[in-house]
PDB file of N, CA and C in Angstrom:
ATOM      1  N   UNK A   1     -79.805  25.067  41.182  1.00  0.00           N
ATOM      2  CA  UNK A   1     -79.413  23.669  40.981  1.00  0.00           C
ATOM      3  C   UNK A   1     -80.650  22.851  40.589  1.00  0.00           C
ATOM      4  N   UNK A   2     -80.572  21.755  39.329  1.00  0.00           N
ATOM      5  CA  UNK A   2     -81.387  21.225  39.320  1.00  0.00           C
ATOM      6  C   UNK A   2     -82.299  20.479  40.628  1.00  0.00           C
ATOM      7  N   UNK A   3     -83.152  20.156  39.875  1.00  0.00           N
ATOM      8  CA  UNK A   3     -83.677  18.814  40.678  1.00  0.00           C
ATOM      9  C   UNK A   3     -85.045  18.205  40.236  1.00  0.00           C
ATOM     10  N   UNK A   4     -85.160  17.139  40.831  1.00  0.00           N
ATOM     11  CA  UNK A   4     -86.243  16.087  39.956  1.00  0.00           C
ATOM     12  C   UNK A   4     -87.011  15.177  41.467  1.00  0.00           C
ATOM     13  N   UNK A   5     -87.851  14.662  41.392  1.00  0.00           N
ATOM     14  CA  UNK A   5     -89.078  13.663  41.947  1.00  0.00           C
ATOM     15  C   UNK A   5     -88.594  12.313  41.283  1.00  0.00           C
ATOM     16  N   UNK A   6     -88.275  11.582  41.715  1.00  0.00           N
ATOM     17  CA  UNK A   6     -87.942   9.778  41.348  1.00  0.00           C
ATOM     18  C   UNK A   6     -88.587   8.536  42.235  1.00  0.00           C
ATOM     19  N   UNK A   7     -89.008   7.868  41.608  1.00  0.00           N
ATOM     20  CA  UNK A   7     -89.115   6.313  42.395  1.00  0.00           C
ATOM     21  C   UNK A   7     -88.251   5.512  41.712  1.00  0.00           C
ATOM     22  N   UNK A   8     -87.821   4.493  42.390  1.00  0.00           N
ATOM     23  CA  UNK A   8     -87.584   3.095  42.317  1.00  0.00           C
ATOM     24  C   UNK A   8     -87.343   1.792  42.928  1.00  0.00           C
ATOM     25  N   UNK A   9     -87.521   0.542  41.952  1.00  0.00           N
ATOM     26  CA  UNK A   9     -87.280  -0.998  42.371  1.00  0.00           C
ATOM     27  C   UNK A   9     -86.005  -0.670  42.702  1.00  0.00           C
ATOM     28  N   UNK A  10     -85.598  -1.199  43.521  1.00  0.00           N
ATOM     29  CA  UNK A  10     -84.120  -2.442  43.489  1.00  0.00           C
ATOM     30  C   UNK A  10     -84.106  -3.628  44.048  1.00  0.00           C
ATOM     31  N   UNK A  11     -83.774  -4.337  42.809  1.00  0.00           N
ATOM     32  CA  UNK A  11     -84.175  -5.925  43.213  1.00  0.00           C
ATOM     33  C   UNK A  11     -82.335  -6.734  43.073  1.00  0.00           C
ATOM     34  N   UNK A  12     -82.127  -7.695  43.595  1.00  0.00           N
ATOM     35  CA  UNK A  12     -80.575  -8.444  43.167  1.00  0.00           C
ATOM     36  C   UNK A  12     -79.992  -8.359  42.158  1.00  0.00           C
ATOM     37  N   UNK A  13     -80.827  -8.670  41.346  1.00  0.00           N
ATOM     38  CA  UNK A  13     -80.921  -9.549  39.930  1.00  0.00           C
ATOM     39  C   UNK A  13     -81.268  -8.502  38.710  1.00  0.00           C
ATOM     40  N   UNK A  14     -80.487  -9.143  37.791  1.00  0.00           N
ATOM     41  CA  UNK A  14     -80.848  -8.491  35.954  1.00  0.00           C
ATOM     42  C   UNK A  14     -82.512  -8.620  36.004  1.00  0.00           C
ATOM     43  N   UNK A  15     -82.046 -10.743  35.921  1.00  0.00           N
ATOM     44  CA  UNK A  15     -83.473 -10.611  35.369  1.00  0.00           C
ATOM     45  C   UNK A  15     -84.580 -10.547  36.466  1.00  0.00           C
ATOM     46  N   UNK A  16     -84.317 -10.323  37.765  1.00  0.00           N
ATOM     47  CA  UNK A  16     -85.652 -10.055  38.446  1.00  0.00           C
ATOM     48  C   UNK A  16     -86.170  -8.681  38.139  1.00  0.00           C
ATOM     49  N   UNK A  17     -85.157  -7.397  37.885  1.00  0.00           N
ATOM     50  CA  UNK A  17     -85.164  -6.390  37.308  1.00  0.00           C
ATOM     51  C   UNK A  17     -86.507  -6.513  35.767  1.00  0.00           C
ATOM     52  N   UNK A  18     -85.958  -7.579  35.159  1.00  0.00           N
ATOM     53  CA  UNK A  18     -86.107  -7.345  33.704  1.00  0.00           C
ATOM     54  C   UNK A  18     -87.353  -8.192  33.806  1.00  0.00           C
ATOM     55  N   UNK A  19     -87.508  -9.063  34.787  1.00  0.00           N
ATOM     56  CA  UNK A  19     -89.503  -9.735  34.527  1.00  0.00           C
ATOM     57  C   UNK A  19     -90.353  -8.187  35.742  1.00  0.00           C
ATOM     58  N   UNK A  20     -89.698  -7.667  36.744  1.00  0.00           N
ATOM     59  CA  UNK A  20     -90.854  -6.829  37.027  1.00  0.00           C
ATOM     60  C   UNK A  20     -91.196  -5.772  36.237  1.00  0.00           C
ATOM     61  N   UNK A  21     -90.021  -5.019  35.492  1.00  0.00           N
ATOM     62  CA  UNK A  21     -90.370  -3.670  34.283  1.00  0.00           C
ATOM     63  C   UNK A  21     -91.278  -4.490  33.082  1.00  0.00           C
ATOM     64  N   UNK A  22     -91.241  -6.052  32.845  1.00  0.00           N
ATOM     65  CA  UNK A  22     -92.336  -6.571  31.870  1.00  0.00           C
ATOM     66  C   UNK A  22     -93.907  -6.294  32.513  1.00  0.00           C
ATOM     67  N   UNK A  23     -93.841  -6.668  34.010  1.00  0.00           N
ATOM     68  CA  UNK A  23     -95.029  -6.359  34.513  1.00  0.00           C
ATOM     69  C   UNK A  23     -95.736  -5.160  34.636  1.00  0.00           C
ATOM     70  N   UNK A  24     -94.390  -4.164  34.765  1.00  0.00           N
ATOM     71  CA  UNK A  24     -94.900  -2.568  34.701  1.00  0.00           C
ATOM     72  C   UNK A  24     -95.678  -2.196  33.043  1.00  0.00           C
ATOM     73  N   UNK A  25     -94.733  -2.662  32.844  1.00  0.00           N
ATOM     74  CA  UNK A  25     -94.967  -2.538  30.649  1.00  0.00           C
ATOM     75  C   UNK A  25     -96.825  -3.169  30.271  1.00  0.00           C
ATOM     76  N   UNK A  26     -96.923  -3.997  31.382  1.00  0.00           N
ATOM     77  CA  UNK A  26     -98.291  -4.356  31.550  1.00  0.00           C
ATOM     78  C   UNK A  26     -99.092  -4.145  32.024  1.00  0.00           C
ATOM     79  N   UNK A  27     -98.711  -3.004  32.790  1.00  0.00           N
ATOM     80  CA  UNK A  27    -100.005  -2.459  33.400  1.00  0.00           C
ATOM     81  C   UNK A  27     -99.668  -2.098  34.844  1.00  0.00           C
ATOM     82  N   UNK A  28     -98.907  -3.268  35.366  1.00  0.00           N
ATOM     83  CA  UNK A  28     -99.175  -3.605  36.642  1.00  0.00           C
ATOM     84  C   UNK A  28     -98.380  -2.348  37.638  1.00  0.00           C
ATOM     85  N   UNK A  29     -99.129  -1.855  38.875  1.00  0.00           N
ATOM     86  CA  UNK A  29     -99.031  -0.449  39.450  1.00  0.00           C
ATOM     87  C   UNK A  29     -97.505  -0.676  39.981  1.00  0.00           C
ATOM     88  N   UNK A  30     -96.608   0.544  39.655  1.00  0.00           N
ATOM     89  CA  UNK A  30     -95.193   0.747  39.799  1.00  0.00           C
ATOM     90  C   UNK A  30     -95.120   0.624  41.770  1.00  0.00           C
ATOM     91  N   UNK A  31     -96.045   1.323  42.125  1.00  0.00           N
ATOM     92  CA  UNK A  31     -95.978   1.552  43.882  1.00  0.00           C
ATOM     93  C   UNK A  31     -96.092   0.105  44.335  1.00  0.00           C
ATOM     94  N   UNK A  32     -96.845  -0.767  43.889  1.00  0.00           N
ATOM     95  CA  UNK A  32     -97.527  -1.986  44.536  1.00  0.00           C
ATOM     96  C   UNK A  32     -96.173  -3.015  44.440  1.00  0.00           C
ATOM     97  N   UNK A  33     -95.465  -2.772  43.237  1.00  0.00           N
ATOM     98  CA  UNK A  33     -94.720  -3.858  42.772  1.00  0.00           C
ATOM     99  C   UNK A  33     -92.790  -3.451  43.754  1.00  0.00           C
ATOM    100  N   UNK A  34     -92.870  -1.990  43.982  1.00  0.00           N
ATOM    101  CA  UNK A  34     -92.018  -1.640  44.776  1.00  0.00           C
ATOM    102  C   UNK A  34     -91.953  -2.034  45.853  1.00  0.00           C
ATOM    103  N   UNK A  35     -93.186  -1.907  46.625  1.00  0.00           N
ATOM    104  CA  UNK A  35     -93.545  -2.350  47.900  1.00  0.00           C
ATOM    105  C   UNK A  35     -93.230  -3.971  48.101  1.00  0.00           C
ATOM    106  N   UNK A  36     -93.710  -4.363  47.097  1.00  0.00           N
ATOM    107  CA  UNK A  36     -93.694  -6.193  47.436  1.00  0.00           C
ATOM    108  C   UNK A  36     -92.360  -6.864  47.001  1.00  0.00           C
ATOM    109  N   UNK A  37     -91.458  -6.131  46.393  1.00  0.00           N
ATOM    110  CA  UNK A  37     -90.398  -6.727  45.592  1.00  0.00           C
ATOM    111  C   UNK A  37     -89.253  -5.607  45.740  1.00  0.00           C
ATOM    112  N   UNK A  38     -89.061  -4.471  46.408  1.00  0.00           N
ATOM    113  CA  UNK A  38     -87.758  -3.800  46.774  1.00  0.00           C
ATOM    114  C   UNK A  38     -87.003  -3.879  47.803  1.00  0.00           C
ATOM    115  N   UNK A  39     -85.968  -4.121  47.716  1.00  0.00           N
ATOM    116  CA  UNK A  39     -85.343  -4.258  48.484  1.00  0.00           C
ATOM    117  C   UNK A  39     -84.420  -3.052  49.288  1.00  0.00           C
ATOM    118  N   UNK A  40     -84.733  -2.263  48.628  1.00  0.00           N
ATOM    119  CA  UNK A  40     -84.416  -0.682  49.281  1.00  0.00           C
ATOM    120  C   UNK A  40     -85.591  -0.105  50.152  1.00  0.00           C
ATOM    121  N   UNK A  41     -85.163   0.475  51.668  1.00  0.00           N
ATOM    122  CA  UNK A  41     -86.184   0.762  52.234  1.00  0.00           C
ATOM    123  C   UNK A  41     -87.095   1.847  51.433  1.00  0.00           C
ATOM    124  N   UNK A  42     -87.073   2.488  51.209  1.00  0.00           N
ATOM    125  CA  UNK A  42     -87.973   3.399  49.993  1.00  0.00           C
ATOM    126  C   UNK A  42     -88.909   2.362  49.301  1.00  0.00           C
ATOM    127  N   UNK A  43     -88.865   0.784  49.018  1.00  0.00           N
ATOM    128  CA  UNK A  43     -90.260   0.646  48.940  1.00  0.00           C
ATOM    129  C   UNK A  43     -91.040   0.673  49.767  1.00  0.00           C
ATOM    130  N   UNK A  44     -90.811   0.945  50.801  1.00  0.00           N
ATOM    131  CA  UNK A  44     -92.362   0.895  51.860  1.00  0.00           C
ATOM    132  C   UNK A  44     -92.950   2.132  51.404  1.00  0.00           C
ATOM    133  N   UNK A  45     -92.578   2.954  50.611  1.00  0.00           N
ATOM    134  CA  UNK A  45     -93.317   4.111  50.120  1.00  0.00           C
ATOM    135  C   UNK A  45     -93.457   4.508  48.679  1.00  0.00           C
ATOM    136  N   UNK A  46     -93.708   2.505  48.406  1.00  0.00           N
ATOM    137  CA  UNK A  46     -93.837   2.330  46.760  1.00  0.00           C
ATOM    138  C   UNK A  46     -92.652   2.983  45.836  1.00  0.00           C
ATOM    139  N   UNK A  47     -91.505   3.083  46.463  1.00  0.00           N
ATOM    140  CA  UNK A  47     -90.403   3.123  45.714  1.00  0.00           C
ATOM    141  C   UNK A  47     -90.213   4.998  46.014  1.00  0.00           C
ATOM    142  N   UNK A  48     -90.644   5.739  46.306  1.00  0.00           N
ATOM    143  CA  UNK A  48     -90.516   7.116  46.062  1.00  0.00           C
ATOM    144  C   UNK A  48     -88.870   7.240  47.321  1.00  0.00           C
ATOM    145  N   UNK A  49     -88.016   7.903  46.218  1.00  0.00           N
ATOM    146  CA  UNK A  49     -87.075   8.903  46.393  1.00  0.00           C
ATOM    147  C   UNK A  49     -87.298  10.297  47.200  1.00  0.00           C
ATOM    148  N   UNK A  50     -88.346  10.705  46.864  1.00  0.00           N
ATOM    149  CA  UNK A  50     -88.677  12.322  47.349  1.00  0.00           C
ATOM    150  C   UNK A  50     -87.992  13.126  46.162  1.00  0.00           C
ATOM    151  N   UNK A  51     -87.730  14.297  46.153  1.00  0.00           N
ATOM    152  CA  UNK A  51     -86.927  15.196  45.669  1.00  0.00           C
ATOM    153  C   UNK A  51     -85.415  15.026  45.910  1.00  0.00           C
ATOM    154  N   UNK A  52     -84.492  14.920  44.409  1.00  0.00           N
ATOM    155  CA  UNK A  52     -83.417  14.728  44.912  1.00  0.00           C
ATOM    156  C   UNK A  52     -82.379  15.741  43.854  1.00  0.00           C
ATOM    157  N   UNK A  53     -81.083  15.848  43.903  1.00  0.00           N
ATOM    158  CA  UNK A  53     -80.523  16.610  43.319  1.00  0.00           C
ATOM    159  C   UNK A  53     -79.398  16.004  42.952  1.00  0.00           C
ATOM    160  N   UNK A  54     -78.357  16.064  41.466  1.00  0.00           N
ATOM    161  CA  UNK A  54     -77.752  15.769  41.038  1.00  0.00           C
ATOM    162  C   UNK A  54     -76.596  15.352  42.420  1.00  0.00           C
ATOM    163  N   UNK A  55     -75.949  14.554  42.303  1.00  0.00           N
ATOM    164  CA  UNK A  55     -74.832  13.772  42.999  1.00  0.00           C
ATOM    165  C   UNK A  55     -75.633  12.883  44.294  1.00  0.00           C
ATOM    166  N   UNK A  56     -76.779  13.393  44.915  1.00  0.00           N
ATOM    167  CA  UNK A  56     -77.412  12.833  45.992  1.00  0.00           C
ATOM    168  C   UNK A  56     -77.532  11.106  45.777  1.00  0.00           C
ATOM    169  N   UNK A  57     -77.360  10.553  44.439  1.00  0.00           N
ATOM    170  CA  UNK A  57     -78.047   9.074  44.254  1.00  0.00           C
ATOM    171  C   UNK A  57     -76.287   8.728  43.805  1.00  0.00           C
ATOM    172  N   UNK A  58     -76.331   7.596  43.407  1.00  0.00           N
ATOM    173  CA  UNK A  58     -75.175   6.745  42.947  1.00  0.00           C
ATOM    174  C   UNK A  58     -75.017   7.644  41.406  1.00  0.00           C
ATOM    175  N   UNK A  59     -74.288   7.299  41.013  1.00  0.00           N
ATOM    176  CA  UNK A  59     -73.858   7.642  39.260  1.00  0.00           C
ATOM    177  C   UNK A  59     -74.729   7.451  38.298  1.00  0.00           C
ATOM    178  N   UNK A  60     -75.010   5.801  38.438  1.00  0.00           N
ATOM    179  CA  UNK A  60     -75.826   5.426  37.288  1.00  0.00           C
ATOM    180  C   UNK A  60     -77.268   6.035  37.531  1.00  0.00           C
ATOM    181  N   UNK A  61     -77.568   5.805  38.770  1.00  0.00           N
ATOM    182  CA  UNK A  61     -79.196   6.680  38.834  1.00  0.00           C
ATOM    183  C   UNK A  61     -78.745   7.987  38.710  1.00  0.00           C
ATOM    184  N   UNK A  62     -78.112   8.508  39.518  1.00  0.00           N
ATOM    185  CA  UNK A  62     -78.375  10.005  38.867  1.00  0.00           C
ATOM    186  C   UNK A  62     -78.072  10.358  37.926  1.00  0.00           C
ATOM    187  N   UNK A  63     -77.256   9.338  36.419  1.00  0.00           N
ATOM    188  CA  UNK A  63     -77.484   9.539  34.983  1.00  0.00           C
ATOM    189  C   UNK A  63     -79.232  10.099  34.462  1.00  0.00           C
ATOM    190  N   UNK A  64     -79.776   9.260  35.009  1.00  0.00           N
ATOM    191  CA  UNK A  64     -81.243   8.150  34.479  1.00  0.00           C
ATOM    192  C   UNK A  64     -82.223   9.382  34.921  1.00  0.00           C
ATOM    193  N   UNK A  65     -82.138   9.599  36.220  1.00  0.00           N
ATOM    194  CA  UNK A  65     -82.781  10.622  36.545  1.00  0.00           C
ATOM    195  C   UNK A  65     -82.576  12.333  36.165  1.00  0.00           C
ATOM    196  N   UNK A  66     -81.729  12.776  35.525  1.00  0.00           N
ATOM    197  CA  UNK A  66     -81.379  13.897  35.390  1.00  0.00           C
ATOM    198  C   UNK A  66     -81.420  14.068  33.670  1.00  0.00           C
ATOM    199  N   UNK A  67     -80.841  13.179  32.934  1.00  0.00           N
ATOM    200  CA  UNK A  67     -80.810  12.705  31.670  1.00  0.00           C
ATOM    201  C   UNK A  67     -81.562  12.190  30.739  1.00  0.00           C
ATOM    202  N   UNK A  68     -82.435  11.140  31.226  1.00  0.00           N
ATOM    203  CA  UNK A  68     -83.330  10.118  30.675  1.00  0.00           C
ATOM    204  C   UNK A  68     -85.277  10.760  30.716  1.00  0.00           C
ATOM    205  N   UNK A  69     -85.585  10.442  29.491  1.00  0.00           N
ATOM    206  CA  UNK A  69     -87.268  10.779  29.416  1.00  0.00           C
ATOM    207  C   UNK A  69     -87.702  10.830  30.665  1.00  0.00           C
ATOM    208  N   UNK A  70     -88.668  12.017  31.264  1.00  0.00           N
ATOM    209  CA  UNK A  70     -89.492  11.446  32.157  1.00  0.00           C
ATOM    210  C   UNK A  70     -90.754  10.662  32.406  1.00  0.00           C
ATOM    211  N   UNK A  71     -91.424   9.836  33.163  1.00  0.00           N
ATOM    212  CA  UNK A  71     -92.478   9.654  33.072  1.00  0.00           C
ATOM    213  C   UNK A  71     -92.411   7.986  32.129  1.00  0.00           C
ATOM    214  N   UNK A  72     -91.017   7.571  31.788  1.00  0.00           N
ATOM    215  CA  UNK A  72     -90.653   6.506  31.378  1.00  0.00           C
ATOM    216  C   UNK A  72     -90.163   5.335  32.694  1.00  0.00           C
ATOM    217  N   UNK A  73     -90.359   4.412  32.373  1.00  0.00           N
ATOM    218  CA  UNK A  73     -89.756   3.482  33.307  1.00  0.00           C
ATOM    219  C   UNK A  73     -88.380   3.034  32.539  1.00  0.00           C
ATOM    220  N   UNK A  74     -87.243   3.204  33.550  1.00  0.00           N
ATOM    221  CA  UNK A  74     -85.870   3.176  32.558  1.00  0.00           C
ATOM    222  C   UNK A  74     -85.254   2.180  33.373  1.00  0.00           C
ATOM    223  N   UNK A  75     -84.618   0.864  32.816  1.00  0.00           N
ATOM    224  CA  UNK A  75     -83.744   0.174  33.896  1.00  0.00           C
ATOM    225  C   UNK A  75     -83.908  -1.346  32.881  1.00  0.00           C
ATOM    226  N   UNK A  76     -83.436  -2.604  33.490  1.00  0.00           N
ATOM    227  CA  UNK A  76     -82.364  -2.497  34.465  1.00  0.00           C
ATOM    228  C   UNK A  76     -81.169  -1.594  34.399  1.00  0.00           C
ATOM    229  N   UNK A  77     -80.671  -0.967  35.597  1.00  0.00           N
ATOM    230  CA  UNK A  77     -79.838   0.061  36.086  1.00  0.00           C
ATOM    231  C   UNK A  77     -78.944  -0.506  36.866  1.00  0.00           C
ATOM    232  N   UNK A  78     -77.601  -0.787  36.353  1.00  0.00           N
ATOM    233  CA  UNK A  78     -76.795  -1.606  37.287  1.00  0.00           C
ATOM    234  C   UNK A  78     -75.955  -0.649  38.705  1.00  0.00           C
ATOM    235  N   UNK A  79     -76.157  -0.815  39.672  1.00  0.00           N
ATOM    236  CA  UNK A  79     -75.244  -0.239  40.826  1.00  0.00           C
ATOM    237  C   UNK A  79     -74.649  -0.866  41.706  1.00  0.00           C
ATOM    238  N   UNK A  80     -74.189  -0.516  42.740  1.00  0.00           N
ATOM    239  CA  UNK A  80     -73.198  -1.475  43.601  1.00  0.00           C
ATOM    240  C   UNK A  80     -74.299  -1.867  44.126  1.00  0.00           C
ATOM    241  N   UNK A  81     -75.490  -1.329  44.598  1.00  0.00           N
ATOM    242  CA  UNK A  81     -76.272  -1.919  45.468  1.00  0.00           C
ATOM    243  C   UNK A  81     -77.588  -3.119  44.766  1.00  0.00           C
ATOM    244  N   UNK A  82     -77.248  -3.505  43.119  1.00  0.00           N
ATOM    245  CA  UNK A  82     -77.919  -4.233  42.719  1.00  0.00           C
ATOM    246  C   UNK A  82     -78.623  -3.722  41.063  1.00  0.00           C
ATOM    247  N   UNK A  83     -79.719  -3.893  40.899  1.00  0.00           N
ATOM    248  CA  UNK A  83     -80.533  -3.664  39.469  1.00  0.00           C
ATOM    249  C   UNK A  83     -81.794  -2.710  40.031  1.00  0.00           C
ATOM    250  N   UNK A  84     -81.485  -1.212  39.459  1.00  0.00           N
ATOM    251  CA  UNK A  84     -83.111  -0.975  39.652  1.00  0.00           C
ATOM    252  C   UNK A  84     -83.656  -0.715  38.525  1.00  0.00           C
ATOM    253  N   UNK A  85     -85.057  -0.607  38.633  1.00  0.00           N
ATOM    254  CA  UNK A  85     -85.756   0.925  37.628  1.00  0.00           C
ATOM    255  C   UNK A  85     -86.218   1.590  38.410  1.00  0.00           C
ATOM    256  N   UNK A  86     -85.843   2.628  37.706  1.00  0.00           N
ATOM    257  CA  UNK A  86     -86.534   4.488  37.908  1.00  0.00           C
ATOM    258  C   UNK A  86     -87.601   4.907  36.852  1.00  0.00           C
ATOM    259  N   UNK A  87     -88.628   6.102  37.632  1.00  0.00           N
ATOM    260  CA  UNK A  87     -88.971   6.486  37.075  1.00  0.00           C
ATOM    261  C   UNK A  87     -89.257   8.047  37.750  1.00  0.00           C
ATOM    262  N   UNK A  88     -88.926   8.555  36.347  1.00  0.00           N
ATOM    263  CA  UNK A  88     -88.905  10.117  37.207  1.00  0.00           C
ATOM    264  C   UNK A  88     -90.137  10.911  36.736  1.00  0.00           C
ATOM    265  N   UNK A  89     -90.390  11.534  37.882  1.00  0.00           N
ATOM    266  CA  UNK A  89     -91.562  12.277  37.723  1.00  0.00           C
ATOM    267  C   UNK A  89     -91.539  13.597  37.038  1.00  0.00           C
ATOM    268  N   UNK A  90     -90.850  14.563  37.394  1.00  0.00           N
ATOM    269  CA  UNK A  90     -90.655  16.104  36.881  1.00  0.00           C
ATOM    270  C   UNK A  90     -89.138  16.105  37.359  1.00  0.00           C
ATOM    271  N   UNK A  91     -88.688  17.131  36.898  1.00  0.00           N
ATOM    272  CA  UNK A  91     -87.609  17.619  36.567  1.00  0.00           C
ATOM    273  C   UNK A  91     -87.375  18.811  36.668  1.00  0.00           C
ATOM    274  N   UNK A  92     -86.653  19.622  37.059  1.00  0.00           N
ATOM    275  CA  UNK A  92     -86.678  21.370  37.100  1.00  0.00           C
ATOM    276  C   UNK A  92     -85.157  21.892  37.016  1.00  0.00           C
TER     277      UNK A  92
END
């Protein structure tokens, strides 16, 4: 069975989503901005998921993560629980 390494934001909002991935796009460190601005407990560990496997996340993330470039920051990602971005590390 597959599986992949992921972090992510989840913030309320589109656009709170869509001004922090501008900040990522700028430089600014993906862990730091998780930590200060997620609202999923997983930022206290700068957004990291751990290792996860197809069905383990909601739909739309586990599209993003299983599907989508790695090593990209992909989102806003709409779910019941709000807007994130992901970014996945490896893949197997």
């Amino acid at each position: 069975m597959p599986k992949a390494m992921a972090r992510h934001i989840l913030v309320k909002t589109e656009a709170e989503a869509a001004q922090l991935k501008k900040r990522l796009d700028g430089g600014e460190a993906f862990d730091v901005l998780a930590r200060k601005h997620s609202i999923c407990p997983s930022g206290k560990r700068g957004g990291d998921l751990g290792e996860v496997r197809p069905g383990q996340m909601v739909r739309s993330i586990d599209q993003v993560i299983f599907k989508k470039p790695i090593r990209t920051v992909h989102g806003p990602v709409k779910s019941q629980f709000g807007y994130h971005l992901v970014q996945v590390f490896y893949r197997e």
